[in-house]
Protein backbone atom coordinates (compact mmCIF):
# COMPACT_ATOMS: atom_id res chain seq x y z
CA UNK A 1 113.42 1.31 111.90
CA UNK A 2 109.45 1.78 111.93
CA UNK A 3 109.94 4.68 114.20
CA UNK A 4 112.21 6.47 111.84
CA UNK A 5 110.02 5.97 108.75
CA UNK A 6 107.16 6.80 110.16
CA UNK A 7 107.72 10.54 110.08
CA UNK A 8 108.71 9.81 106.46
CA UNK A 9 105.16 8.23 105.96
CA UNK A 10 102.89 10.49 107.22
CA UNK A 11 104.40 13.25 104.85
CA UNK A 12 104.11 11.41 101.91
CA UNK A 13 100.37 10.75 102.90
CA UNK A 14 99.75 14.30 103.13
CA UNK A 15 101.60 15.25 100.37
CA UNK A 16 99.84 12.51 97.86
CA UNK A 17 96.06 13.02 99.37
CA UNK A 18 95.98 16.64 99.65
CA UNK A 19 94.32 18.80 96.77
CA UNK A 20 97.33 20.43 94.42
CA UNK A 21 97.06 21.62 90.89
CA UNK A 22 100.14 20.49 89.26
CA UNK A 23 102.28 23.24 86.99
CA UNK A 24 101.10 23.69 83.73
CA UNK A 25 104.63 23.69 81.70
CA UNK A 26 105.30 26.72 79.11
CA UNK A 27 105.05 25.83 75.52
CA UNK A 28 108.53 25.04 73.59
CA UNK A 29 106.88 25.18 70.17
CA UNK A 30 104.27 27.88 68.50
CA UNK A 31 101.76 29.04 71.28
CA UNK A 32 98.45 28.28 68.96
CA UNK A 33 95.92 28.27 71.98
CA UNK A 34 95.54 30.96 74.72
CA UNK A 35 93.20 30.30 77.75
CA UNK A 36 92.52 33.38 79.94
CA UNK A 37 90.38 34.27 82.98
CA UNK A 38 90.36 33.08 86.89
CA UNK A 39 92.76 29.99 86.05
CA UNK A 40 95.07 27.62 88.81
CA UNK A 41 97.53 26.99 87.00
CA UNK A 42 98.14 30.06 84.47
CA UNK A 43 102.02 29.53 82.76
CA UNK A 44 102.50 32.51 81.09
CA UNK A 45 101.63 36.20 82.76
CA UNK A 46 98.54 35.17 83.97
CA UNK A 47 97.07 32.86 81.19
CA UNK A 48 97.46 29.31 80.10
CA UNK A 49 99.35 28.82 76.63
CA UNK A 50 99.27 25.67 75.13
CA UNK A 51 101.30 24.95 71.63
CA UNK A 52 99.96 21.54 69.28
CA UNK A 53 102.37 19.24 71.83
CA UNK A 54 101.03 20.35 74.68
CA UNK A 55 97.59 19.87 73.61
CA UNK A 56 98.13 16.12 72.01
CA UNK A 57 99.13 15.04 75.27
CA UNK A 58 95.74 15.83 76.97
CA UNK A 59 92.90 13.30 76.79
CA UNK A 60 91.32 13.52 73.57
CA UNK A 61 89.13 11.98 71.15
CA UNK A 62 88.89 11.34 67.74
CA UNK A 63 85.23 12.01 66.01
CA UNK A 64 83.95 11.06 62.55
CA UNK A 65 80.76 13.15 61.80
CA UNK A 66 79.16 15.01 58.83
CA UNK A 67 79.38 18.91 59.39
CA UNK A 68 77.67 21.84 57.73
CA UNK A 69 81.16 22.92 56.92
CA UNK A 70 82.61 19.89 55.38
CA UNK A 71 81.57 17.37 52.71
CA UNK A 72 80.52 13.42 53.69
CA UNK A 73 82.06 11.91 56.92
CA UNK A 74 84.87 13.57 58.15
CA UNK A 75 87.39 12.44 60.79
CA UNK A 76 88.46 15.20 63.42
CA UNK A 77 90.50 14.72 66.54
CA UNK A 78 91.78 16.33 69.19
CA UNK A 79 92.06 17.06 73.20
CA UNK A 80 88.80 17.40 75.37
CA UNK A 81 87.79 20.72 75.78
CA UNK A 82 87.60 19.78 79.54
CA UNK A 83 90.77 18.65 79.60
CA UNK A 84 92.10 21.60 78.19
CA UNK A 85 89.96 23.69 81.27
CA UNK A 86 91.22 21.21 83.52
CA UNK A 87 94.91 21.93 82.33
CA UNK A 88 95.01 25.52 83.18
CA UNK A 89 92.61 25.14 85.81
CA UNK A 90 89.96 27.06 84.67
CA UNK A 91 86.66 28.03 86.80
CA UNK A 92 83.78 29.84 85.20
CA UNK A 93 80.25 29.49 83.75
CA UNK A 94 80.92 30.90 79.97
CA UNK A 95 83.62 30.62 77.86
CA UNK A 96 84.43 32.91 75.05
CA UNK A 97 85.87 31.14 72.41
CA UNK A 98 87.88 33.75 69.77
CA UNK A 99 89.05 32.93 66.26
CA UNK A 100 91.71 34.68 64.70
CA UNK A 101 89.44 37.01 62.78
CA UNK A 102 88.00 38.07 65.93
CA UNK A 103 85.20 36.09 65.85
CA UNK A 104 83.37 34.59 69.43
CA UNK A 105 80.46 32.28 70.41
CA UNK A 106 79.58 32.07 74.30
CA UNK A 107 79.66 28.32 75.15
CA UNK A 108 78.06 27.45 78.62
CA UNK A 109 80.71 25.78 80.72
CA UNK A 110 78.30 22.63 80.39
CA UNK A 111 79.29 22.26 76.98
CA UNK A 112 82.58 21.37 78.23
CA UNK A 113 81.89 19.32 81.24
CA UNK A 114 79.05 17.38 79.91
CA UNK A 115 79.32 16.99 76.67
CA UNK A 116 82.62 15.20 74.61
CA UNK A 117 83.37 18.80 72.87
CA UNK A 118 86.79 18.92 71.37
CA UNK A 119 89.00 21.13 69.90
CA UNK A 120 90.02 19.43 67.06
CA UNK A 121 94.02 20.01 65.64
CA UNK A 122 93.96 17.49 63.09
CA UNK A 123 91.03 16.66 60.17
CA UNK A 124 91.19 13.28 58.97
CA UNK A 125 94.63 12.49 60.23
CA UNK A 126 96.21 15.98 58.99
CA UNK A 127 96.93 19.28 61.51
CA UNK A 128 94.91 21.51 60.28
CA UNK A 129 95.96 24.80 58.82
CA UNK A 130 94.27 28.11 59.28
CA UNK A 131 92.91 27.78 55.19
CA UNK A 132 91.26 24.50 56.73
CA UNK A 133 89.85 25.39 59.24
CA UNK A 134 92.92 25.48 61.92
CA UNK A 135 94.70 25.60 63.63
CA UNK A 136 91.59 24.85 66.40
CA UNK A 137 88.27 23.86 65.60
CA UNK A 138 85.48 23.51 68.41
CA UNK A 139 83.86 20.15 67.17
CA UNK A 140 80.24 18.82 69.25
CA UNK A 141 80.28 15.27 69.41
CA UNK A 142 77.20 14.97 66.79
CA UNK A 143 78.59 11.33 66.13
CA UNK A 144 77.60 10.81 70.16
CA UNK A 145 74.12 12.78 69.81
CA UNK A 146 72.44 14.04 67.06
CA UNK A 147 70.12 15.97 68.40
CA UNK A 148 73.14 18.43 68.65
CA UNK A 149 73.12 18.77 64.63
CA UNK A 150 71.42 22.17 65.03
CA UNK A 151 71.89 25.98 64.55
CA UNK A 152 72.61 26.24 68.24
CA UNK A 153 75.61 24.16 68.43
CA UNK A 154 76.49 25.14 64.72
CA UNK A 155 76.58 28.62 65.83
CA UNK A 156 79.32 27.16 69.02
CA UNK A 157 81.40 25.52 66.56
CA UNK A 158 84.16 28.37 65.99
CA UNK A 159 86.51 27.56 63.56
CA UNK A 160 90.37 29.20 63.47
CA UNK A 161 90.35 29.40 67.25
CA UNK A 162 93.24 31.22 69.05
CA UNK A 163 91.95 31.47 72.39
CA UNK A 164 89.21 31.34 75.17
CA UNK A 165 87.98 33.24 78.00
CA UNK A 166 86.61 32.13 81.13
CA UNK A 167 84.34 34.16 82.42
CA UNK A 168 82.14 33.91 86.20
């Protein structure tokens, strides 16, 4: 019997220890979040879409910081920025992140790998609409570090984001 499973066994260790990037699934609801650029797993013509389920099941975080943009301590949460790269398989050193109104701040890749950057859906428990904010909003983790609460990570945070580039 050892002789026939064998075979059977050595696939399944290739198959399990090689490098794969797994399919990123097409969104079913309201595509709110397009990733474009040199990305492994693209699911739509090329690019990465993402609607608000796709993007709640990625590793997240939930933050409660003071802003410039909002009053007191405010709760925002939402998935990694990483994970989102990670997702669609993204490779680059800047990202432009877009808002609807056209908008962009170049983030350094860095500010997704090393840092706990998210891109925050919901504001103290709520999705957040495009008058507040939404649908995406780039939030630093200034409740982590806060010598982040400055004009050069204020001027990252884009606010009403639709989608990001990954450029080389």
């Amino acid at each position: 019997m050892m002789k026939r499973l064998k075979p059977l066994l050595t696939f399944l260790a290739v198959v399990l220890t090689a490098p794969h990037a797994l399919a990123l699934d097409a969104p079913k609801g309201p595509v709110i979040l397009t990733v474009r650029g040199t990305l492994a797993t693209p699911n739509v013509d090329g690019t990465a879409q993402f609607d608000l389920a796709m993007l709640e099941k990625l590793a997240g975080r939930k933050v409660v910081t003071e802003t410039p943009w909002t009053e007191g301590k405010t709760e925002f949460s939402g998935p990694l920025l990483r994970a989102i790269l990670e997702a669609a398989g993204a490779k680059g050193k800047t990202l432009l992140v877009r808002a609807i109104n056209d908008y962009f701040a170049e983030v350094p890749m860095e500010d997704a790998t090393a840092l706990q950057t998210i891109l925050a859906s919901r504001m103290n428990g709520k999705v957040m609409s495009v008058r507040d904010k939404g649908p995406l909003f780039l939030i630093y983790p200034f409740d982590l570090d806060p010598k982040l609460y400055n004009e050069k990570y204020f001027s990252r945070s884009v606010w009403q984001i639709k989608e990001i580039e990954v450029k080389s």
